[in-house]
Protein backbone atom coordinates (compact mmCIF):
# COMPACT_ATOMS: atom_id res chain seq x y z
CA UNK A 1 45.10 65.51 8.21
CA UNK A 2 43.68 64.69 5.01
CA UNK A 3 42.89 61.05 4.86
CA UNK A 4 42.03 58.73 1.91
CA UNK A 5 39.41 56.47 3.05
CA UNK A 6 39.18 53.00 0.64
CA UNK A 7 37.28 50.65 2.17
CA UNK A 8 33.53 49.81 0.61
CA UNK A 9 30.69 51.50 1.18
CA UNK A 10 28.52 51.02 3.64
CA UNK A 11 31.39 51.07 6.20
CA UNK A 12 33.18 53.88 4.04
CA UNK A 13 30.52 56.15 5.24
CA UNK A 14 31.04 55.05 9.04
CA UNK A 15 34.79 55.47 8.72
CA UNK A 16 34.25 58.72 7.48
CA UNK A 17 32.59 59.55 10.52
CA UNK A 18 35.25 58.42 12.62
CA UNK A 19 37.47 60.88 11.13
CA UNK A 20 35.50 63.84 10.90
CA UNK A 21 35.33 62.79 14.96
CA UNK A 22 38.74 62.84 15.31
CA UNK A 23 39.13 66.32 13.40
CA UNK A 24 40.65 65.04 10.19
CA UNK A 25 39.41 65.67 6.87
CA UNK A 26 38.35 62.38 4.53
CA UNK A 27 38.60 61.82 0.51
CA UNK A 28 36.17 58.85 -0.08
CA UNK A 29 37.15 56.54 -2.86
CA UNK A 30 35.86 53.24 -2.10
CA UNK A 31 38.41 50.48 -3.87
CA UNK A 32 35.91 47.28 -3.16
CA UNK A 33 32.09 47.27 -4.66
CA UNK A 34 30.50 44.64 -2.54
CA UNK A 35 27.80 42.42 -4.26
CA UNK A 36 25.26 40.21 -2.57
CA UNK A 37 25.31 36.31 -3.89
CA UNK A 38 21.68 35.26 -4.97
CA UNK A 39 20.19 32.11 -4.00
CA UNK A 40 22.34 30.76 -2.23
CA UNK A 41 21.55 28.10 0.36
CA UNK A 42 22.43 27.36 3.67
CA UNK A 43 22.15 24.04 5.10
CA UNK A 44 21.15 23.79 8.54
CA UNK A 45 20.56 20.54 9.38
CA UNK A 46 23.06 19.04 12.35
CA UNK A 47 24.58 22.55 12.71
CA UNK A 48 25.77 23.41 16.35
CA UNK A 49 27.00 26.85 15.22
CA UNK A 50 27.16 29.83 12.48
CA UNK A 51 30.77 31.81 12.32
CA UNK A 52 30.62 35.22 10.68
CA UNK A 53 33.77 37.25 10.11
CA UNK A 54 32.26 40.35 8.64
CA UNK A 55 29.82 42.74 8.60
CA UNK A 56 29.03 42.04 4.91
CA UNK A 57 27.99 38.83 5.42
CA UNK A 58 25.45 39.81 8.14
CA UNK A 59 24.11 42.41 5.60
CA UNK A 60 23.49 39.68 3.17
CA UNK A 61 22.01 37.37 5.84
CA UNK A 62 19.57 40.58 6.53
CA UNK A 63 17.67 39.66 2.99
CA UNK A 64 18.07 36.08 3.30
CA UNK A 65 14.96 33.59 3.66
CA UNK A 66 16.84 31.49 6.20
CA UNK A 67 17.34 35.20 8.42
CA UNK A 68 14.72 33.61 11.12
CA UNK A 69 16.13 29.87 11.19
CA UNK A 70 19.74 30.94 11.96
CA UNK A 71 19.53 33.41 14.34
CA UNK A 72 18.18 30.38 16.86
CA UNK A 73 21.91 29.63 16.64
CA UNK A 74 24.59 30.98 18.64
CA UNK A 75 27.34 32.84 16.58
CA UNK A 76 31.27 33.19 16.72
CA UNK A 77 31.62 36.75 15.51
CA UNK A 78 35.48 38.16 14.38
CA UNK A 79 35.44 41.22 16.63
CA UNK A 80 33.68 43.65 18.24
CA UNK A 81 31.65 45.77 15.36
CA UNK A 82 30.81 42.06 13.78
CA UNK A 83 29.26 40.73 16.91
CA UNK A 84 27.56 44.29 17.55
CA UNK A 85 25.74 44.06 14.15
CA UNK A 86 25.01 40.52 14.93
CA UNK A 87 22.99 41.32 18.27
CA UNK A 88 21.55 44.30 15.81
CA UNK A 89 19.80 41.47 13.60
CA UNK A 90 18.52 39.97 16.37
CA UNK A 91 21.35 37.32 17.40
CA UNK A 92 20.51 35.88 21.06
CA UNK A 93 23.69 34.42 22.11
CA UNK A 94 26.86 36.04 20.45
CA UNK A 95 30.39 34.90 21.31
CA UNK A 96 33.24 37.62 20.02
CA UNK A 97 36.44 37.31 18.91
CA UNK A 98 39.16 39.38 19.27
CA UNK A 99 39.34 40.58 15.63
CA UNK A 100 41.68 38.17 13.62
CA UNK A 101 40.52 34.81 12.03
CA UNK A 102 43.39 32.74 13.69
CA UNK A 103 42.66 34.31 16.95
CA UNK A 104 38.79 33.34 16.36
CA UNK A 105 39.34 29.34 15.30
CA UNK A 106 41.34 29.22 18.66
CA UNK A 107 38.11 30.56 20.19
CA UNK A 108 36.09 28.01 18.29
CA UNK A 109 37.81 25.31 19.36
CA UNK A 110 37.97 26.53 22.99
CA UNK A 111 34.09 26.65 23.11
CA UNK A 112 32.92 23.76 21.40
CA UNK A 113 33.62 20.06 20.51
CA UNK A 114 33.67 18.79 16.79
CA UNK A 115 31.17 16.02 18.10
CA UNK A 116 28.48 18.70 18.65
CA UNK A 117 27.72 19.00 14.65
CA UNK A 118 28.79 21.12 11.51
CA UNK A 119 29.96 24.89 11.98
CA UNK A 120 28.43 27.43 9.20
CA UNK A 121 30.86 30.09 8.32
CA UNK A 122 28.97 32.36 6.72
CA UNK A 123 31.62 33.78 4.42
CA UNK A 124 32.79 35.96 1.36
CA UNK A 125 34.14 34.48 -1.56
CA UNK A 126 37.69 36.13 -0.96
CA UNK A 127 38.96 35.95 2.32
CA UNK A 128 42.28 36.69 4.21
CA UNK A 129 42.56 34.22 6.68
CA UNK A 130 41.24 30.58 5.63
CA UNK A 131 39.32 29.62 8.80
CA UNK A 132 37.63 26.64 7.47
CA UNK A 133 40.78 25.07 6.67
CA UNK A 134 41.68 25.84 10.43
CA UNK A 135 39.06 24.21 12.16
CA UNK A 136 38.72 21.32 9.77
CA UNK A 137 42.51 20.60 10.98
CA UNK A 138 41.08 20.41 14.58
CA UNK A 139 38.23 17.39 13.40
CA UNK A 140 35.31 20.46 13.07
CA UNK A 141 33.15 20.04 9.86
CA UNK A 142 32.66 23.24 8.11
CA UNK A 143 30.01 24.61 5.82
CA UNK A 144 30.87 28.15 3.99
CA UNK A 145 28.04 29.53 1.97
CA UNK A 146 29.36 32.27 0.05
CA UNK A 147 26.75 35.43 0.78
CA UNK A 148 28.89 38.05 -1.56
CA UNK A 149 31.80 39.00 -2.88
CA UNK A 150 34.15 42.08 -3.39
CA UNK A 151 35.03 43.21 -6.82
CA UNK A 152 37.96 45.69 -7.11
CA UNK A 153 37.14 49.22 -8.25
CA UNK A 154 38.02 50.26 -11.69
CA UNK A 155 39.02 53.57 -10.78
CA UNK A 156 39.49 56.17 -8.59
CA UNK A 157 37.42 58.46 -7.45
CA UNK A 158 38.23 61.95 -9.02
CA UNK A 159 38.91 64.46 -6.29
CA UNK A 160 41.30 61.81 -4.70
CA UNK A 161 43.18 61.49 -7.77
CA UNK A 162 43.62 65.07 -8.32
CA UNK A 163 44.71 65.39 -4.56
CA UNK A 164 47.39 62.68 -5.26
CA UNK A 165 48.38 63.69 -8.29
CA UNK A 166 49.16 67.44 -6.55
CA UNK A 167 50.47 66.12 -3.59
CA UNK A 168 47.48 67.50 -1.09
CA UNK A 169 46.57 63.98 0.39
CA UNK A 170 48.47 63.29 3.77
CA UNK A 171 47.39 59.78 3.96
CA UNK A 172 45.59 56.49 3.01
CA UNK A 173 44.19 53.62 5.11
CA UNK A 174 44.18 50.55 3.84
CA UNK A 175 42.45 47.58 5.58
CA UNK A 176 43.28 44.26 3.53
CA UNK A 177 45.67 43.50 1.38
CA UNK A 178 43.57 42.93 -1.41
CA UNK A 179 42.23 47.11 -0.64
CA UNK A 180 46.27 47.40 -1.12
CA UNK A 181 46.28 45.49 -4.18
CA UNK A 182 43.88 47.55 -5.83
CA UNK A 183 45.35 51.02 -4.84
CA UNK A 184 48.95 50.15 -6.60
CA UNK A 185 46.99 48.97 -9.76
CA UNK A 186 44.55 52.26 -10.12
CA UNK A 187 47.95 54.44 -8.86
CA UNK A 188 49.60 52.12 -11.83
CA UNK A 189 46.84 52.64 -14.57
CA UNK A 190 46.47 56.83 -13.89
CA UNK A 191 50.00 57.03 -14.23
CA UNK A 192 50.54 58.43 -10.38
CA UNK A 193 52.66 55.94 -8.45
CA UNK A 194 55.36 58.37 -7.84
CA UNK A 195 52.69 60.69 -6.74
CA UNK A 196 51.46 58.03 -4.57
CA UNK A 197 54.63 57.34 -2.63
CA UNK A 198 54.43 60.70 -0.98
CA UNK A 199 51.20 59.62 1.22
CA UNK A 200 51.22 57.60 4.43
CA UNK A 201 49.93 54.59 4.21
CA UNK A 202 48.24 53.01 7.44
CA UNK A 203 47.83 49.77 7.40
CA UNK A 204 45.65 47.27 9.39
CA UNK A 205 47.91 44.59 9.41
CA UNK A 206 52.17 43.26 8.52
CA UNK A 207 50.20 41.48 5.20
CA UNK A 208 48.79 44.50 3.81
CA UNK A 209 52.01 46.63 4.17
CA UNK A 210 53.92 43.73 2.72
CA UNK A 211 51.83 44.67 -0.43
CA UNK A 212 53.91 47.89 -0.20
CA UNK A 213 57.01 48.12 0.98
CA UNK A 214 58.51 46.70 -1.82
CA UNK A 215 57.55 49.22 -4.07
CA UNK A 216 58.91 52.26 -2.06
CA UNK A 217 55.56 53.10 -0.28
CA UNK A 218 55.74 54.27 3.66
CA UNK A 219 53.76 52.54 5.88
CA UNK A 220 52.60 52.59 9.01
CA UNK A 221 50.79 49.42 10.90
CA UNK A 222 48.48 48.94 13.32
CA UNK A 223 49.32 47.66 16.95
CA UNK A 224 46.36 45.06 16.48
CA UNK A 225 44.46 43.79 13.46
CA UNK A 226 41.89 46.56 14.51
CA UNK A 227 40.13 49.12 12.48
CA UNK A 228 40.22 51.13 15.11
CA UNK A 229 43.93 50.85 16.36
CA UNK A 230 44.57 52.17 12.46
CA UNK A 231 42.76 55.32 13.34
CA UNK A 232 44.16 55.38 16.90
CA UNK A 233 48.05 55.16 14.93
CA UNK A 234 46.56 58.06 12.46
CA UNK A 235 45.97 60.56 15.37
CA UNK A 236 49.39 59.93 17.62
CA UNK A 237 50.67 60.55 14.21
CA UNK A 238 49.00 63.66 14.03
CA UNK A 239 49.69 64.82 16.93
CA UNK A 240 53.38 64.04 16.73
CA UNK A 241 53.64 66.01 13.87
């Protein structure tokens, strides 16, 4: 199948990869630019433990002056591909989630006491689940330095609107709902909504194909809030058809 892959770049290139793996063809048009926060602090003192719940942040932490300070601390990673770039930058002790924020506080909570010190959630300035909120409502004190932030696209990329527009794209995945967002609005400006219904959308999770559904698209959504349960839904698709 012919896939459009949205997601920012540098994990656009990796999911590309995936697919090209899995014998499908991908159009890249990345619908999120990622930009790195400058100067930004982050406030050690009393902290028992840093949470990271993406792979962006770690890239920012990469280039940060406090790099060598924080990795003496252990760190609550989201999921798998977090907590494997984590140990990549040099992380000791790395606890991993199962790959949903909720899922992750519960983990939090499970493995440490609010009397221990301050939690640093390393963070983004847009985020889907609000974990800070979550473990402040258990007693935890939370610090969120924001490392960078994700600025919608302004358009998209050619090829991929010429395949949508003459209805050669089988598909689109779409991994948050603000990805989702930004598709309808660049389908919306170029005049190719119509156009657009005919893909497939696979979705990562019920919020992002809420985004959708009301406006006629078809979706399909993961079994879990995985990246790679959306692929694994794209190929028994595939193969079912």
């Amino acid at each position: 199948m012919r896939i459009l892959v949205t997601r920012p770049e540098p994990d656009a290139g990796l999911e590309v990869e995936a697919l090209a793996a899995r014998g499908h063809e991908a159009v890249l048009s990345p619908l999120l630019v990622i930009e790195q926060a400058k100067d930004v602090a982050i406030d050690l003192d009393g902290a028992q433990a840093l949470i990271v719940t993406s792979r962006n942040a770690l890239r920012a932490l990469s280039l940060h002056p406090a790099l060598a300070a924080v990795r003496r601390l252990p760190l609550f990673a989201v999921g798998e591909a977090t907590a494997e770039s984590a140990r990549k930058l040099g992380f000791a002790k790395v606890i991993q989630g199962s790959g949903t924020g909720a899922a992750l506080a519960e983990l939090i909570a499970g493995r440490t006491e609010p009397s221990g010190g301050k939690l640093v959630h390393l963070a983004g300035e847009t985020q889907a689940f609000d974990l800070k909120s979550a473990l402040e409502a258990r007693g935890f004190r939370v610090s969120q330095p924001v490392l960078y932030r994700a600025v919608p696209a302004t358009e998209l990329a050619p090829e991929a609107l010429t395949l949508i527009r003459d209805g050669k794209l089988d598909g689109v995945i779409l991994l948050s709902p603000r990805t989702a967002k930004t598709f309808l609005a660049l389908l919306e400006r170029y005049g190719a909504v119509t156009q657009g219904r005919r893909l497939i959308c696979y979705c990562i999770s019920e919020a992002v194909a809420g985004v959708l559904t009301p406006l006629g698209f078809r979706v399909r959504v993961a079994a879990h809030k995985r990246e790679e349960d959306v692929l694994a839904l794209l190929d028994s698709e595939a193969a079912s058809s």
